[in-house]
Protein backbone atom coordinates (compact mmCIF):
# COMPACT_ATOMS: atom_id res chain seq x y z
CA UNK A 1 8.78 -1.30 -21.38
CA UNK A 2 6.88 1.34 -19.70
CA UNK A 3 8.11 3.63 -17.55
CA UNK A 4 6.29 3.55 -13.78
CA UNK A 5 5.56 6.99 -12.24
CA UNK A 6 6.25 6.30 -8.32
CA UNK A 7 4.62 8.99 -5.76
CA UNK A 8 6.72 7.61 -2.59
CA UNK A 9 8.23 8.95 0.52
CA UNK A 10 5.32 7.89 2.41
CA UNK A 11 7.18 6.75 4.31
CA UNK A 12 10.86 6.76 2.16
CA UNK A 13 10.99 2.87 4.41
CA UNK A 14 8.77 1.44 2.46
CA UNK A 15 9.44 3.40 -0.93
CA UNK A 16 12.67 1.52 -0.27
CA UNK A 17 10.80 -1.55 -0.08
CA UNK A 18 8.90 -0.73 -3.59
CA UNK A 19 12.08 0.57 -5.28
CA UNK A 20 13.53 -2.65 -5.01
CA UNK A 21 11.27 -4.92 -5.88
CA UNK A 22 10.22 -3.20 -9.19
CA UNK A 23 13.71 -3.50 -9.79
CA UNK A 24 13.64 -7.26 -8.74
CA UNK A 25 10.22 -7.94 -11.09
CA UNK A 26 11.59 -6.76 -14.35
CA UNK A 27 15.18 -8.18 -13.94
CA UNK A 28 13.65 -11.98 -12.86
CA UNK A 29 10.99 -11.34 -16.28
CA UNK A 30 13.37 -9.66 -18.64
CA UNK A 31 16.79 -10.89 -17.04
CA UNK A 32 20.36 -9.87 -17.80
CA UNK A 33 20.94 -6.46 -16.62
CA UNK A 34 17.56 -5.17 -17.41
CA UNK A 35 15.79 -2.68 -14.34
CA UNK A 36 12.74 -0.81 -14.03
CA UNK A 37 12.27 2.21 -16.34
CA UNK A 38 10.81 4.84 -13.13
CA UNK A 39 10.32 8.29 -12.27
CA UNK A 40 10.15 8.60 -9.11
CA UNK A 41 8.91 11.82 -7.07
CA UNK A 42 9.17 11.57 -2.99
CA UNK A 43 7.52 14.18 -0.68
CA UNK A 44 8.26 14.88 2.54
CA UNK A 45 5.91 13.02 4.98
CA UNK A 46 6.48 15.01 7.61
CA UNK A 47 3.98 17.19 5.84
CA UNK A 48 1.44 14.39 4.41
CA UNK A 49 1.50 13.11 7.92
CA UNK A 50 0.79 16.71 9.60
CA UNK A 51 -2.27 17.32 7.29
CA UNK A 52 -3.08 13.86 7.63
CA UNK A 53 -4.10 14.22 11.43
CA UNK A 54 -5.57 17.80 11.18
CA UNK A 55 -7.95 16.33 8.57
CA UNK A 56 -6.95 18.37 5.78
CA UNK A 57 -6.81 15.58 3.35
CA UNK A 58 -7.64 18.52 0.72
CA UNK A 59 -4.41 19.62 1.18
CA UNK A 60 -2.78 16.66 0.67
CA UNK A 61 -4.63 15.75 -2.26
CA UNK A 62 -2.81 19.27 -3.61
CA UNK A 63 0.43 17.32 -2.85
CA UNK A 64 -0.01 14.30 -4.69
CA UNK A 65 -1.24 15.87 -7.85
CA UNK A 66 1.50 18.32 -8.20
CA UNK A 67 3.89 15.28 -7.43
CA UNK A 68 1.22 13.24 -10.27
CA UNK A 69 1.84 15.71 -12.73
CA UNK A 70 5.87 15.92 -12.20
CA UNK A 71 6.10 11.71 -12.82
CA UNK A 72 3.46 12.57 -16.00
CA UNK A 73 6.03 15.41 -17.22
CA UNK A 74 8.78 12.81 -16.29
CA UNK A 75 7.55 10.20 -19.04
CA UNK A 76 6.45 8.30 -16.81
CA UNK A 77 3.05 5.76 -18.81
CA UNK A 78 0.90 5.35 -15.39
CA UNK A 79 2.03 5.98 -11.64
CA UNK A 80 1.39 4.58 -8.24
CA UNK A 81 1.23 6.05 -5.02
CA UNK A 82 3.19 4.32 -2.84
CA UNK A 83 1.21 4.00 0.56
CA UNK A 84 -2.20 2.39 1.49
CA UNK A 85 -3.54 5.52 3.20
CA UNK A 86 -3.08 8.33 0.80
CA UNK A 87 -5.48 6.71 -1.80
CA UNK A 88 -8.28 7.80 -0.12
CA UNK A 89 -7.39 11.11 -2.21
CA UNK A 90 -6.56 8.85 -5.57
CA UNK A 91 -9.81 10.09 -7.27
CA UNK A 92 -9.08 13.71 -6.96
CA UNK A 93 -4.95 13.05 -8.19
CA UNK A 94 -6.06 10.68 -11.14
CA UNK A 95 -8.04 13.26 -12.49
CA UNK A 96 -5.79 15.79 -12.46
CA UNK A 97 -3.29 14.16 -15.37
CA UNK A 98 -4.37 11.56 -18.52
CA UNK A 99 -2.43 8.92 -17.10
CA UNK A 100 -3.41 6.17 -15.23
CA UNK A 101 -3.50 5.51 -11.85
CA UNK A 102 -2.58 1.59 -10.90
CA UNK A 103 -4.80 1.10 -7.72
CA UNK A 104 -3.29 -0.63 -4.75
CA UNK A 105 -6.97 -1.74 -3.41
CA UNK A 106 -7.55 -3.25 -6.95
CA UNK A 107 -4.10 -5.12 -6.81
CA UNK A 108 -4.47 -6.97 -3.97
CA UNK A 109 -8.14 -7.20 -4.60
CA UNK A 110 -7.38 -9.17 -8.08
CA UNK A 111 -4.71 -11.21 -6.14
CA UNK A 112 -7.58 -12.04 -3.23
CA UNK A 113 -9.99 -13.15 -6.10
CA UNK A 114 -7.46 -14.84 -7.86
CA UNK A 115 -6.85 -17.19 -4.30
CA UNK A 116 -10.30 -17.35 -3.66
CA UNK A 117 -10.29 -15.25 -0.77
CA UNK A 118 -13.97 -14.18 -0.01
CA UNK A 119 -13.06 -12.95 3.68
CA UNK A 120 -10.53 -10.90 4.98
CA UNK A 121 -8.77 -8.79 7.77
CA UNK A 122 -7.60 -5.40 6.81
CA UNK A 123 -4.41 -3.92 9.26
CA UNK A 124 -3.10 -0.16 8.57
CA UNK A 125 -3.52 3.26 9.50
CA UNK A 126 -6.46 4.16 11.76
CA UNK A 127 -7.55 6.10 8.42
CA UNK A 128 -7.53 2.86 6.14
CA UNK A 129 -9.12 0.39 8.85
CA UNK A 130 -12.49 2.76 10.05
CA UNK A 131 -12.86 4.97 6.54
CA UNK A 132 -14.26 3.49 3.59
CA UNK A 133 -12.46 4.76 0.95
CA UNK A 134 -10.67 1.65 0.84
CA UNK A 135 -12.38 -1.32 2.68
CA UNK A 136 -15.38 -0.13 0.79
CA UNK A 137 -13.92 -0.38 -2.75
CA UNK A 138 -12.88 -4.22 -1.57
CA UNK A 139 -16.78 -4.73 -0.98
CA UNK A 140 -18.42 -2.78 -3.45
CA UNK A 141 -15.73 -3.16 -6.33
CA UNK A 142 -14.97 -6.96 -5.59
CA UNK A 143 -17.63 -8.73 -2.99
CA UNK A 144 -14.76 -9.00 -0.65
CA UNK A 145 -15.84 -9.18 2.80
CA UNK A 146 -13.40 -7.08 5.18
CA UNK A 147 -12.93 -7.39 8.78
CA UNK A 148 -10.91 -4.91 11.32
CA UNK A 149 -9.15 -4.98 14.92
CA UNK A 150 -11.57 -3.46 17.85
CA UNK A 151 -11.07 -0.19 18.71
CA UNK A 152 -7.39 -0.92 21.03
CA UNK A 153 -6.48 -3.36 18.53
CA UNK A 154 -6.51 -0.33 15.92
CA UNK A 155 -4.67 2.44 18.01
CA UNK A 156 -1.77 -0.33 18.84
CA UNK A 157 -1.90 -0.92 14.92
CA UNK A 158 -1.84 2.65 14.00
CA UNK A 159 1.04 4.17 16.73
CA UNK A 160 3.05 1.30 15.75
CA UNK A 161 3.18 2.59 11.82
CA UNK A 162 3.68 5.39 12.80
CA UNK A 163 5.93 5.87 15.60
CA UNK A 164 8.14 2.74 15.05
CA UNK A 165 7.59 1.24 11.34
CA UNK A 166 8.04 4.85 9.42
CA UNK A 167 11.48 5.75 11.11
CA UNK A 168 12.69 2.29 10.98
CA UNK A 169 11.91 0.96 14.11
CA UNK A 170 11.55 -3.00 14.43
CA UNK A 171 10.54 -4.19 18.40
CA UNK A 172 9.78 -7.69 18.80
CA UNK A 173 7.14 -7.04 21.51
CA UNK A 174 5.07 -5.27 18.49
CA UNK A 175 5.34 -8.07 16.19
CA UNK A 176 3.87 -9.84 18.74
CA UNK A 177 1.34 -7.92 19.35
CA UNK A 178 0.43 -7.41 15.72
CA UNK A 179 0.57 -11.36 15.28
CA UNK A 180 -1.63 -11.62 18.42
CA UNK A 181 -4.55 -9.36 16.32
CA UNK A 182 -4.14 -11.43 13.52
CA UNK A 183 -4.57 -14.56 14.90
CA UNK A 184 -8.03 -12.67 16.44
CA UNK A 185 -8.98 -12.09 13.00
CA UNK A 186 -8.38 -15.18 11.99
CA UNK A 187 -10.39 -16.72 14.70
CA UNK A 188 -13.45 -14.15 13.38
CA UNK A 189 -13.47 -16.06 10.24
CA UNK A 190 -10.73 -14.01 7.93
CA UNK A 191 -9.29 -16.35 5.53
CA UNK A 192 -6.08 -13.95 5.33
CA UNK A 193 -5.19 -10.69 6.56
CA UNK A 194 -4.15 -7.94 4.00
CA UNK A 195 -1.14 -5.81 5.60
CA UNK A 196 -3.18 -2.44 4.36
CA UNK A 197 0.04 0.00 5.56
CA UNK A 198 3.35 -0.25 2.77
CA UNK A 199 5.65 -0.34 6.32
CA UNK A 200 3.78 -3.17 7.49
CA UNK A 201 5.86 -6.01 5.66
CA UNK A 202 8.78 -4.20 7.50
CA UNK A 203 7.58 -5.86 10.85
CA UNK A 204 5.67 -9.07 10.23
CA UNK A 205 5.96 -11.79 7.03
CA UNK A 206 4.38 -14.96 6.49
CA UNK A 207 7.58 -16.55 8.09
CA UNK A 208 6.01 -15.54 11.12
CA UNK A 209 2.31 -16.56 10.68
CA UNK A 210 0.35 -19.77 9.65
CA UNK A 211 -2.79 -17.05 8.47
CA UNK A 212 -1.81 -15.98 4.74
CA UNK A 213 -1.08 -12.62 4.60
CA UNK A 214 -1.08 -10.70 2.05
CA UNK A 215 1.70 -7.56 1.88
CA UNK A 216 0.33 -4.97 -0.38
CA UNK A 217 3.71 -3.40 -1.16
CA UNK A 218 4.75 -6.46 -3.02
CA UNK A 219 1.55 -6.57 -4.58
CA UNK A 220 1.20 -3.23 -6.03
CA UNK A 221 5.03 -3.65 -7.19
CA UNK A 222 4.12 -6.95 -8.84
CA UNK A 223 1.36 -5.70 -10.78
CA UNK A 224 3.15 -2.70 -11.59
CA UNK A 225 5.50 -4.81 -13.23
CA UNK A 226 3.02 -6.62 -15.26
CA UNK A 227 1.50 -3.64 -16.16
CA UNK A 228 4.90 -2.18 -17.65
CA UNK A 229 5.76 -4.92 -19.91
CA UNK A 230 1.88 -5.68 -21.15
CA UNK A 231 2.01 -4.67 -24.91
């Protein structure tokens, strides 16, 4: 088994989220009381967050491949970072240690393929929906067509992540409102809607939904899993 570098604390809710179902991947393929060999290093997103809004994504970039280089140093055989948003830096912090990086765009982009999904809504941060650094890679990388909320739709999106979702806040009046831009997307011809933001799962599931939705924390953690016990 391989040992997973995880880059979390973006937020620590949702590292939660990943923690656990690592955990739950390689107990359900290896069983008995077998868990996930990791090495995990969490920042403090109060910072990442800060720089995040100023625009000094350089800076953050810093961050991550200090924290890259700990998991590396750790043992760790290939790392993850733990969030949707902070991959728009991935470049710069895979290159600065000779392990790989498992991509959460190319994840859920094999699991999209893989359902035949040629069309879909992205939700997240204000930075993942209008940037390109990941929508892009879905259409340039894969041929994935990728839709986004209108300008309102995004702000409610984004303040909800952040003000609610990454200190653990759960209203019922923004899961409705969240379910209310899906069903938009949906009705703009998105087959699915990817939940782009690792907190996002924390608020809506397909419980809630008839449009498939696709929760990129559990994807990332699933092919992390994979990619730990491939020989």
């Amino acid at each position: 088994m391989k040992t997973i570098g995880m880059i979390g604390g973006m937020s620590w809710e949702s590292t939660a989220s990943y923690y656990q179902a690592l955990n739950l991947g390689i107990k359900r393929e290896l069983g008995g009381l077998h868990s996930a060999k990791i090495a995990l290093y969490s920042v403090d997103f109060a910072e990442i967050e800060r720089l995040q809004h100023l625009g000094e994504w350089d800076q953050t970039a810093n961050i991550l491949a200090d924290a890259a280089r700990s998991v590396e140093a750790a043992g760790a055989d290939f790392f993850m970072i733990c969030t949707n948003t902070m991959h728009k830096v991935a470049e710069f912090v895979e290159q600065q240690v000779s392990i790989p990086l498992l991509h959460i765009a190319d994840a859920t982009a094999h699991k999209l393929i893989g359902d035949g999904i040629k069309t879909v809504g992205l939700l997240g941060t204000q930075f993942t929906m209008e940037q390109d650094f990941y929508k892009g890679r879905l259409t340039e990388k894969f041929a994935i067509e990728v839709l986004t909320p209108n300008i309102r739709q995004r702000e409610v999106v984004h303040s909800v992540i952040y003000e609610e979702l990454c200190l653990g806040i759960i209203k019922s009046d923004s899961r409705d409102a969240y379910l209310a831009i899906i069903e938009d997307l949906y009705r703009q011809g998105a087959q699915a809607v990817i939940l782009g933001c690792t907190e996002i799962a924390l608020l809506v599931n397909q419980q809630d939904t008839q449009v498939p939705l696709y929760d990129t924390t559990a994807i990332h953690a699933e092919a992390a899993v994979a990619f730990s016990l491939r020989k």
